[in-house]
Protein backbone atom coordinates (compact mmCIF):
# COMPACT_ATOMS: atom_id res chain seq x y z
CA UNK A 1 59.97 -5.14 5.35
CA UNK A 2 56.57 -6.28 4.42
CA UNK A 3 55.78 -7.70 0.99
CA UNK A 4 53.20 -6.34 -0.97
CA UNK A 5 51.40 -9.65 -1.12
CA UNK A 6 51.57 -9.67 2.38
CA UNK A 7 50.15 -6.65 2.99
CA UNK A 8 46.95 -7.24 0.24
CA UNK A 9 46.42 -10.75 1.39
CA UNK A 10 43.66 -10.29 3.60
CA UNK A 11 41.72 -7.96 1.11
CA UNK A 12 42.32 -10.60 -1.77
CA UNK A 13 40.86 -13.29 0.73
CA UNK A 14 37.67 -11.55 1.40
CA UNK A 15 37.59 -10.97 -1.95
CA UNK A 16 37.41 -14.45 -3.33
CA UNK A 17 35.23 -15.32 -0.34
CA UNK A 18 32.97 -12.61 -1.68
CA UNK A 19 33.38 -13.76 -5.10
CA UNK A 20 32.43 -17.24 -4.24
CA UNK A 21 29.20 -16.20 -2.71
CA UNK A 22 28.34 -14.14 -5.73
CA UNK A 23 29.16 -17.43 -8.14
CA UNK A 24 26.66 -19.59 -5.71
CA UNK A 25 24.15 -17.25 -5.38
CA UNK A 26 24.46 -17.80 -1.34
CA UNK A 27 25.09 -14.15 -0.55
CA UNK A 28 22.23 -11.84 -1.30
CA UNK A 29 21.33 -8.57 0.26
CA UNK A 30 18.12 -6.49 -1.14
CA UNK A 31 14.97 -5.03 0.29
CA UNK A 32 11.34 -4.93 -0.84
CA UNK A 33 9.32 -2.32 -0.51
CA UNK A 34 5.70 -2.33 0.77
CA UNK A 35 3.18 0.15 1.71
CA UNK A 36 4.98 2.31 4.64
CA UNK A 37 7.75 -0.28 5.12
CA UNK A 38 10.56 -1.96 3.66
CA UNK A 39 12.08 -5.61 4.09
CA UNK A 40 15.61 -6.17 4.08
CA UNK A 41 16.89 -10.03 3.47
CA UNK A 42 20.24 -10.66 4.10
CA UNK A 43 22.33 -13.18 3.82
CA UNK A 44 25.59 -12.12 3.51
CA UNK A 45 28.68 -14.10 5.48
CA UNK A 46 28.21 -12.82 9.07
CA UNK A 47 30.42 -11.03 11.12
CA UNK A 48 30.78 -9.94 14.99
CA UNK A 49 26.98 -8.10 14.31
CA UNK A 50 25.29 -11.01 14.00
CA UNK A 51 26.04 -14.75 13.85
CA UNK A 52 22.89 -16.77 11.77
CA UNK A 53 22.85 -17.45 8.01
CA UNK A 54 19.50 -14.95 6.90
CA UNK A 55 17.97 -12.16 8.73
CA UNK A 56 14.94 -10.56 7.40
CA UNK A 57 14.91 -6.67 9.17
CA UNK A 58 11.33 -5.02 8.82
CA UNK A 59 11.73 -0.61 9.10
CA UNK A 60 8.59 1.18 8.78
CA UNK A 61 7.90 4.59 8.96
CA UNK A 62 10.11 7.08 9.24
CA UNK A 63 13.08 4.47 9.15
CA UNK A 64 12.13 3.61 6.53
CA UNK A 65 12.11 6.97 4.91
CA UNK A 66 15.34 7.08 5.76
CA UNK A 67 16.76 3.92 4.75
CA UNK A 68 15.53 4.01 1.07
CA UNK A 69 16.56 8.01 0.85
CA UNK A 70 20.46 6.93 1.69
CA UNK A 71 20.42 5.48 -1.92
CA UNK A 72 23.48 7.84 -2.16
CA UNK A 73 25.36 9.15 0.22
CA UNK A 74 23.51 11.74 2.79
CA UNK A 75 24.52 14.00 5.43
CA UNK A 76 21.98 14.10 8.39
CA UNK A 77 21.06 18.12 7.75
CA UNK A 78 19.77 16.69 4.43
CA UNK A 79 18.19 13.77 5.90
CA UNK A 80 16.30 15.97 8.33
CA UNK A 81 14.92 18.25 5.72
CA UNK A 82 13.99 15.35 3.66
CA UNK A 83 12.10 14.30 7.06
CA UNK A 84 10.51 17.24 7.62
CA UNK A 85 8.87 17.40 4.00
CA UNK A 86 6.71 14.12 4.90
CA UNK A 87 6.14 13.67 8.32
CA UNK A 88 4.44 15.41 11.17
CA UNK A 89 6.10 15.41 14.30
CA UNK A 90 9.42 14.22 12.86
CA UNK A 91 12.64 12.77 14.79
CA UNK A 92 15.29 15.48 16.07
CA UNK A 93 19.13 15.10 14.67
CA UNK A 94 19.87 13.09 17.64
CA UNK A 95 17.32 10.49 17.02
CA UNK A 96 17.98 11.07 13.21
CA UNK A 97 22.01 10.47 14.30
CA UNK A 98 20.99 7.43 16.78
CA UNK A 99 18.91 5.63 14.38
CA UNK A 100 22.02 5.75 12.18
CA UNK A 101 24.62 5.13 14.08
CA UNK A 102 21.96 1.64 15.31
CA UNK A 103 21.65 0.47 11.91
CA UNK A 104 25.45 1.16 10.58
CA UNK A 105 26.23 -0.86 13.48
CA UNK A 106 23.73 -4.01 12.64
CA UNK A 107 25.83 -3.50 8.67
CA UNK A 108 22.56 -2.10 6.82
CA UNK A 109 24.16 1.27 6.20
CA UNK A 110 27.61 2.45 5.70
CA UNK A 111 28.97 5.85 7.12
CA UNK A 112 31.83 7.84 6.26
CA UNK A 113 33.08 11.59 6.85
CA UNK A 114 29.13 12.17 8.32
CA UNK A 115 27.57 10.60 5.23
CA UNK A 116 25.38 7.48 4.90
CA UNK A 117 24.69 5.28 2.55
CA UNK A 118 22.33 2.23 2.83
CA UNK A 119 23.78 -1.29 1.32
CA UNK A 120 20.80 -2.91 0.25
CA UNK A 121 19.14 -2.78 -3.37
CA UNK A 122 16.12 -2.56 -3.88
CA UNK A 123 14.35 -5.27 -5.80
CA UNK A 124 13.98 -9.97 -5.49
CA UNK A 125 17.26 -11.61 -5.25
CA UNK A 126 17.96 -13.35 -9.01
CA UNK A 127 16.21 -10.27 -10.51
CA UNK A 128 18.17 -9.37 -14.16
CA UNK A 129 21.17 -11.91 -13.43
């Protein structure tokens, strides 16, 4: 039988890990916005997605859209319409759905049941801490 300590342990050893990071200031993730693009620093612990220290990820355009509209949990028909209300000659679903599935993958958005949400805040790391 497996002990309840046994079976948290890994979550309460991320945890402290996390909380470590958030003590030293050495973990930040937020984006910046600019005219028709967004920059995303990152420098949370890595993972098998990526294996350096910071990564700055530039979207534009429609991406970009995208990524600062999943500020709460969307489903891609919403998505789409949001899409269609600002851009000619907008992405299909399946692009819409591809994009997603690309970026969940690199960690910049988290899906679940069909819904995304992107990770980063917006705003300069430090800002009102």
């Amino acid at each position: 039988m497996v002990s309840p300590h046994d079976y948290i342990a890994p979550v309460l050893e991320a945890y402290q890990s996390w909380l470590e990071s958030w003590k030293t200031r050495r973990a930040v993730f937020y984006y910046e916005k600019g005219p028709d693009h967004i920059v995303i620093h990152d420098t949370r612990p890595r993972t098998e997605w990526t294996d350096h220290t910071y990564r700055k990820v530039t979207l534009e355009g429609i991406a970009s859209s995208i990524y600062q509209f999943c500020d709460q949990a969307r489903g891609i028909r919403s998505i789409r319409e949001m899409i269609l209300k600002h851009y000619l000659g907008a992405w299909s679903e399946d692009r819409i759905r591809d994009w997603l599935d690309h970026v969940t993958g690199q960690g910049l958005i988290w899906k679940e049941d069909d819904r995304y949400v992107a990770l980063a805040i917006r705003g300069r790391f430090g800002a009102g801490r």
